[in-house]
C-alpha atoms as a PDB file:
ATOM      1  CA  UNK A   1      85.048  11.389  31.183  1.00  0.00           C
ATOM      2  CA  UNK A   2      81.788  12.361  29.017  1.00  0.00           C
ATOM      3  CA  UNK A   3      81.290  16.295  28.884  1.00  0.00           C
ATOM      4  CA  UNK A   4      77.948  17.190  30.490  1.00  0.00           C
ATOM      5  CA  UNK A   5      75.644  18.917  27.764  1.00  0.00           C
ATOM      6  CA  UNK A   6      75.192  22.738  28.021  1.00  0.00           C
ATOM      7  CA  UNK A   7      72.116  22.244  30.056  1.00  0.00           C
ATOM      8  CA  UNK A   8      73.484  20.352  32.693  1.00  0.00           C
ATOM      9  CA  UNK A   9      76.576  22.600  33.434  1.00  0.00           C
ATOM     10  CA  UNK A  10      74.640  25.905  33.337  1.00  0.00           C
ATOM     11  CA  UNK A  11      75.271  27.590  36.661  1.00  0.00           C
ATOM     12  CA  UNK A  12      71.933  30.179  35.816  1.00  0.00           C
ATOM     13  CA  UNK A  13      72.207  33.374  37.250  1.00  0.00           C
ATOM     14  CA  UNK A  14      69.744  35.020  38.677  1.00  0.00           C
ATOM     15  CA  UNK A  15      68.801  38.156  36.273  1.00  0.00           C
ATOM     16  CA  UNK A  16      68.849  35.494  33.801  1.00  0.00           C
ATOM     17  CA  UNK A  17      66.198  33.407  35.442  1.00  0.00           C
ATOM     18  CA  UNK A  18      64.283  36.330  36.008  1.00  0.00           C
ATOM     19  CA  UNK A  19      64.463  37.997  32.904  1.00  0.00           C
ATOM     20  CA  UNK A  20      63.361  33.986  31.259  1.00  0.00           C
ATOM     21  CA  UNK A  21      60.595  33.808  33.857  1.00  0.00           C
ATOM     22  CA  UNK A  22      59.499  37.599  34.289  1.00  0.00           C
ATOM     23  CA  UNK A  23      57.855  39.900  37.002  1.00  0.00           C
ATOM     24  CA  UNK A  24      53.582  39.621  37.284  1.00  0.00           C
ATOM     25  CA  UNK A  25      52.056  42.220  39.571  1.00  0.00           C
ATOM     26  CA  UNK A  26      48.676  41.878  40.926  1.00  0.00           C
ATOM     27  CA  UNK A  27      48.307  37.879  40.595  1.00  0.00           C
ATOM     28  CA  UNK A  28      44.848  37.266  41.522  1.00  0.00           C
ATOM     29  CA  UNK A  29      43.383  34.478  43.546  1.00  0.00           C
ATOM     30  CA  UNK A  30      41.995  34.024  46.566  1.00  0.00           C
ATOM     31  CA  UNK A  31      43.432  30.798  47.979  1.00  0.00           C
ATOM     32  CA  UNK A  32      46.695  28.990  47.376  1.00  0.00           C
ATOM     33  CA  UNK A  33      45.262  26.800  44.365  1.00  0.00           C
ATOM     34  CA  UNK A  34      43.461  30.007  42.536  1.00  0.00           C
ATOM     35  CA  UNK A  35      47.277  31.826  43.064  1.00  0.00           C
ATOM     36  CA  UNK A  36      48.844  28.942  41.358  1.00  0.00           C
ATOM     37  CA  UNK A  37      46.281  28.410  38.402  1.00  0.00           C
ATOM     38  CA  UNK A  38      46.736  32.166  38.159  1.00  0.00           C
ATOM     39  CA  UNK A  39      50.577  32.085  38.305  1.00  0.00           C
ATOM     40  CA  UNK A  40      50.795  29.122  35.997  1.00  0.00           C
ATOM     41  CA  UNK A  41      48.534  31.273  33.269  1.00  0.00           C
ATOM     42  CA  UNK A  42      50.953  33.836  33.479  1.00  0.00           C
ATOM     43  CA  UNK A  43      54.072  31.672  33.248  1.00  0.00           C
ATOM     44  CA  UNK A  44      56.308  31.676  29.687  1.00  0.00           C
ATOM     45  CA  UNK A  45      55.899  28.052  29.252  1.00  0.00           C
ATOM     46  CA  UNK A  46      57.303  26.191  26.344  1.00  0.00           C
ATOM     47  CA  UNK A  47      55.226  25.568  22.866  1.00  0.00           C
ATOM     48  CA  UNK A  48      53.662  22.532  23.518  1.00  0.00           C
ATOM     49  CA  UNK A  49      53.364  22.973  27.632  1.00  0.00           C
ATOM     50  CA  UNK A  50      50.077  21.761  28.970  1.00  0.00           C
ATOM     51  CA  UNK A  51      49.623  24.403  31.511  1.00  0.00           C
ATOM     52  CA  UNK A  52      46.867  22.013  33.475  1.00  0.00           C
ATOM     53  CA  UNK A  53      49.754  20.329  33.651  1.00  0.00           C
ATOM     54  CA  UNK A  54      52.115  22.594  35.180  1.00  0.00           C
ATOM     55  CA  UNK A  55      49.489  24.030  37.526  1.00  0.00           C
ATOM     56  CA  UNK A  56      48.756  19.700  38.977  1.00  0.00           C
ATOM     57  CA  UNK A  57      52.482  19.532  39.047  1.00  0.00           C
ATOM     58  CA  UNK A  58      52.873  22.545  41.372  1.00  0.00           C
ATOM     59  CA  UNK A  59      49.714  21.683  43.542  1.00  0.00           C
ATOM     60  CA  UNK A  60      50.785  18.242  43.986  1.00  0.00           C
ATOM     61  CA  UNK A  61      54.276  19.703  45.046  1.00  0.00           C
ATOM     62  CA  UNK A  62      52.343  21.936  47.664  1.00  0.00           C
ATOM     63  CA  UNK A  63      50.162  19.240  49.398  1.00  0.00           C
ATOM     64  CA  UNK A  64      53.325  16.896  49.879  1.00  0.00           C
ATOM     65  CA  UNK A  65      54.459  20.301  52.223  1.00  0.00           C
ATOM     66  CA  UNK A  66      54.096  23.809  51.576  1.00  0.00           C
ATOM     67  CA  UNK A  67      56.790  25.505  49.613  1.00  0.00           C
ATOM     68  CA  UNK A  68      56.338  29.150  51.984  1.00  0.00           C
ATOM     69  CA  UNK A  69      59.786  30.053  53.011  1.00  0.00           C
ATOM     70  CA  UNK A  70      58.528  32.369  55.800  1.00  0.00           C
ATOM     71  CA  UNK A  71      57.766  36.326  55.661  1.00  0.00           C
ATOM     72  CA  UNK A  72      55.040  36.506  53.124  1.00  0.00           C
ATOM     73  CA  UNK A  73      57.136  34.309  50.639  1.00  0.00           C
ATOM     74  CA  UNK A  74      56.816  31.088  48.913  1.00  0.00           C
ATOM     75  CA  UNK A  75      58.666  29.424  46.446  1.00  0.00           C
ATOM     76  CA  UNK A  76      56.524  26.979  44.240  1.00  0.00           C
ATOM     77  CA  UNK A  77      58.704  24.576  42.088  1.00  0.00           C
ATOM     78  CA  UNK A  78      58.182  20.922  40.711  1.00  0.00           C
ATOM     79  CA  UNK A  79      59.367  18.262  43.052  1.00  0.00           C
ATOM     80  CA  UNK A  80      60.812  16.611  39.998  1.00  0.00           C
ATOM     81  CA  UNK A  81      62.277  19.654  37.912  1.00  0.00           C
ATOM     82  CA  UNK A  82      63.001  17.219  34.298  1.00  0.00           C
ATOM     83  CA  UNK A  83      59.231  16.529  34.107  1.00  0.00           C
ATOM     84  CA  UNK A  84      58.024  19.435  32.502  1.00  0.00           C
ATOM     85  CA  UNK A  85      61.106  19.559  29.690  1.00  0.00           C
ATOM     86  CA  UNK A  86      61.655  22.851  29.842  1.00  0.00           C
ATOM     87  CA  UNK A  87      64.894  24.306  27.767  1.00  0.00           C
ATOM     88  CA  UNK A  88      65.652  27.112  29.624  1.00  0.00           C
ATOM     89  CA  UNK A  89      65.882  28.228  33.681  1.00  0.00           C
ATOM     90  CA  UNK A  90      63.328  30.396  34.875  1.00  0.00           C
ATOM     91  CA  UNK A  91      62.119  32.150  37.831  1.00  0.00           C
ATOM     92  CA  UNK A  92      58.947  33.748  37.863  1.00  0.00           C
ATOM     93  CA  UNK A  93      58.166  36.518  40.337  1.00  0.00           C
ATOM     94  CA  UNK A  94      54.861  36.889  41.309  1.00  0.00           C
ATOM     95  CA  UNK A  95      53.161  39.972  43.560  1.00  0.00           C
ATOM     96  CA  UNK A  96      49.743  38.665  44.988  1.00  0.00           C
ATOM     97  CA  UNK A  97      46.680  41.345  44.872  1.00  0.00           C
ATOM     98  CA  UNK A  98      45.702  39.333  48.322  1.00  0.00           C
ATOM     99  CA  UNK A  99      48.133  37.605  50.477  1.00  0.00           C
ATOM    100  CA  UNK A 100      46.860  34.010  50.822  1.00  0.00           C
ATOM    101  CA  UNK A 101      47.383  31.096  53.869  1.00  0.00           C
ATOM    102  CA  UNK A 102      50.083  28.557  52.367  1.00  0.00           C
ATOM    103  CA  UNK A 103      51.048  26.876  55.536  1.00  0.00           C
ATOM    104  CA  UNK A 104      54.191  28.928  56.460  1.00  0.00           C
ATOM    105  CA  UNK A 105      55.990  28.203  59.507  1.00  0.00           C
ATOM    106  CA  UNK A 106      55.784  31.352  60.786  1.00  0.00           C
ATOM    107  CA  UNK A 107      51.807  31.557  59.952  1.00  0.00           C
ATOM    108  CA  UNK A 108      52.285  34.471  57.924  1.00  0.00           C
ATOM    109  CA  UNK A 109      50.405  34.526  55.018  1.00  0.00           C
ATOM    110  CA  UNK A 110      51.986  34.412  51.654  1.00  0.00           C
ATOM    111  CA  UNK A 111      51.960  37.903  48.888  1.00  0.00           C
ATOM    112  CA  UNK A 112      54.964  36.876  47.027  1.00  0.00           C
ATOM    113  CA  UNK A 113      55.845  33.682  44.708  1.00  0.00           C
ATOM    114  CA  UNK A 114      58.637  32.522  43.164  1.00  0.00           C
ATOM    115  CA  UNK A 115      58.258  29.952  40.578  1.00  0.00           C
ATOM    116  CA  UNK A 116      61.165  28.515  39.516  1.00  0.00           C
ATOM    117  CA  UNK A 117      61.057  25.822  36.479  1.00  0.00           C
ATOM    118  CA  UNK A 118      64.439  24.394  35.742  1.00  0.00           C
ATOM    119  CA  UNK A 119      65.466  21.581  33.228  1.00  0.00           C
ATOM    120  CA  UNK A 120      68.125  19.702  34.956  1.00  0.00           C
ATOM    121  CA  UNK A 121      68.085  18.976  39.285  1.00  0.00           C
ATOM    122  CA  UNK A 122      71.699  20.886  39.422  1.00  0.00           C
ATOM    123  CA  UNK A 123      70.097  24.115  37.731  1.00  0.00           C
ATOM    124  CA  UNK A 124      66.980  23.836  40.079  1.00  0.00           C
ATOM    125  CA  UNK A 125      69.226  23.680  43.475  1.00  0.00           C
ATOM    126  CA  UNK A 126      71.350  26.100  41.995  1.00  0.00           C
ATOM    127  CA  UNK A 127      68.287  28.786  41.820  1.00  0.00           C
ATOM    128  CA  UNK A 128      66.518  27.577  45.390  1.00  0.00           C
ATOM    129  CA  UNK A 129      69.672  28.456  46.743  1.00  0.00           C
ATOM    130  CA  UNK A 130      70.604  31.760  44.660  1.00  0.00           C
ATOM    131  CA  UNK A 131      67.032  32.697  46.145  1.00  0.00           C
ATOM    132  CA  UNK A 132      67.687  31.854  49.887  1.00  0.00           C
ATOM    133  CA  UNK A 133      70.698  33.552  49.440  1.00  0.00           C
ATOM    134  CA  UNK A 134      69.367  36.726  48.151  1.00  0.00           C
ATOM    135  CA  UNK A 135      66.352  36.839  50.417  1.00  0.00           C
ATOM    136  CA  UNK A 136      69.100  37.851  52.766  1.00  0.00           C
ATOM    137  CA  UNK A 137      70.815  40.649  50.994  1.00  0.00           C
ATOM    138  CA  UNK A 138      69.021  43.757  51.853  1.00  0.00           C
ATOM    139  CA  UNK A 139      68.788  45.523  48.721  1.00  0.00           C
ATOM    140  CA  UNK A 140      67.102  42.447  47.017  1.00  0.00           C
ATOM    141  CA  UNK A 141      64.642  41.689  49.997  1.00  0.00           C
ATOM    142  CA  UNK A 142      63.893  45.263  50.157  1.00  0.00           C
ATOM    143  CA  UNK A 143      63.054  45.244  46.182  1.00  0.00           C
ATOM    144  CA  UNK A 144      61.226  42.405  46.543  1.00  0.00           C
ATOM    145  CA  UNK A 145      59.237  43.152  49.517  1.00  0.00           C
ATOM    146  CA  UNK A 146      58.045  46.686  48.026  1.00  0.00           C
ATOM    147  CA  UNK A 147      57.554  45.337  44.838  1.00  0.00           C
ATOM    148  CA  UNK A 148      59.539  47.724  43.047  1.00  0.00           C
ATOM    149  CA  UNK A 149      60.319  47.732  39.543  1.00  0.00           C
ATOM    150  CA  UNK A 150      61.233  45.590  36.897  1.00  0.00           C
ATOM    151  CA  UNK A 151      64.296  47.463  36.654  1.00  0.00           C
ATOM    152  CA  UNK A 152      64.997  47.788  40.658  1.00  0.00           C
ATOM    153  CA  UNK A 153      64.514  44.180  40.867  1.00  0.00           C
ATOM    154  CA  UNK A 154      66.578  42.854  38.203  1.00  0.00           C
ATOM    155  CA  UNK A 155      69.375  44.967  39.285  1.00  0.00           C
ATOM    156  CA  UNK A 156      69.245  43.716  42.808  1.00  0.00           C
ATOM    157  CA  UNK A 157      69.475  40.534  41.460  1.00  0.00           C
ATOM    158  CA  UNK A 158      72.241  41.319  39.503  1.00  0.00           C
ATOM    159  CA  UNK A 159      73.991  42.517  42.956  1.00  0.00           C
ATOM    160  CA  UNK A 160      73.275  38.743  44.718  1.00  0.00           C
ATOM    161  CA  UNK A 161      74.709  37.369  41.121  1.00  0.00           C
ATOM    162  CA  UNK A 162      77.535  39.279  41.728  1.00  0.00           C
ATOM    163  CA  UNK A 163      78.255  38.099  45.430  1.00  0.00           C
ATOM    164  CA  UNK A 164      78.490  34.749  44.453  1.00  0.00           C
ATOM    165  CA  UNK A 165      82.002  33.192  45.516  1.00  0.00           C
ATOM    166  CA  UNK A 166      84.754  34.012  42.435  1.00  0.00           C
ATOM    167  CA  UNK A 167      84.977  29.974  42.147  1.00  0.00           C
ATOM    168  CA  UNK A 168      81.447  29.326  41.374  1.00  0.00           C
ATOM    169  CA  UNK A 169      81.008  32.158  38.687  1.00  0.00           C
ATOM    170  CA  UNK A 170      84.576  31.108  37.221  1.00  0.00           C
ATOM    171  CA  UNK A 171      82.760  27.590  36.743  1.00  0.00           C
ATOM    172  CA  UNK A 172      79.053  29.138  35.332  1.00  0.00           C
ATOM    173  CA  UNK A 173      81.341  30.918  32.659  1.00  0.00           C
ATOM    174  CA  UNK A 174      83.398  28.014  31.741  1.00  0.00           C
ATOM    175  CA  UNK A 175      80.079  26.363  31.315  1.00  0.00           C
ATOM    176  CA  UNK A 176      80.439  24.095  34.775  1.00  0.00           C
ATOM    177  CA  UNK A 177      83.287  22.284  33.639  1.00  0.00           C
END
């Protein structure tokens, strides 16, 4: 059986993909399409990246049906993660300056973004669900919703890493295999 290639095994964790992506406070914009220009300007693209790109890729993603998970949160992401040929997971955290309407379910408007920019499908599904799962861990909901500190929220993260099931992060350091 062929061995996957590093990329496709990775299990990322989530300080990881935050520490690739990084934290933005006070992303400015007054509508969903200004936050995501102003979110993709920020991101730590690739040499090379076409960040018009990027920005098309995620606004297409958000008129096919809006990526707001509910309570001020949304998590924008390419529907086809390969297509922007990125090396390395990443999730980028963004805290709005003014929460915007992005067609949440519970009609709450969104002040908090999560991009997430993956190169392989598993990697991507791997981080939506890392997310969803910390979103329910009080420490890292309560980081996230105060916007605390680099620190703070990177160490929560850490904390939801570490709840993983003992399978899973056997696998991620065995590379997957």
């Amino acid at each position: 059986m062929p061995s996957s290639s590093p990329a496709e095994a990775e299990a990322p964790s989530a300080p990881d993909a935050l520490a690739t992506g990084g934290i933005i406070y006070r992303v400015e914009g007054v509508g969903r399409d200004e936050v995501l220009r102003s979110m993709v300007a920020s991101l730590r693209l690739p040499d090379g990246s076409d960040p018009d790109f990027v920005y098309e890729v995620l606004r297409a993603r958000e008129n096919l049906g809006s990526t707001a998970v509910g309570d001020g949160v949304a998590i924008p992401h390419p529907r086809h993660p390969l297509v922007l040929h990125v090396t390395r997971p990443s999730i980028t955290l963004g805290f709005l300056e003014t929460p915007v309407e992005f067609g949440a379910l519970d009609g709450k408007p969104v002040d908090t973004l999560f991009v997430i920019l993956t190169p392989t499908v598993r990697a991507h599904l791997h981080l939506l669900a890392l997310l969803a799962f910390g979103m329910h861990q009080s420490g890292f909901r309560r980081a996230v919703r105060q916007r605390a500190g680099r620190a703070e929220i990177l160490r929560e993260a850490a904390h939801v890493d570490s709840l993983r099931p003992a399978a899973e992060q056997a696998a991620s350091a065995r590379g997957g295999r």
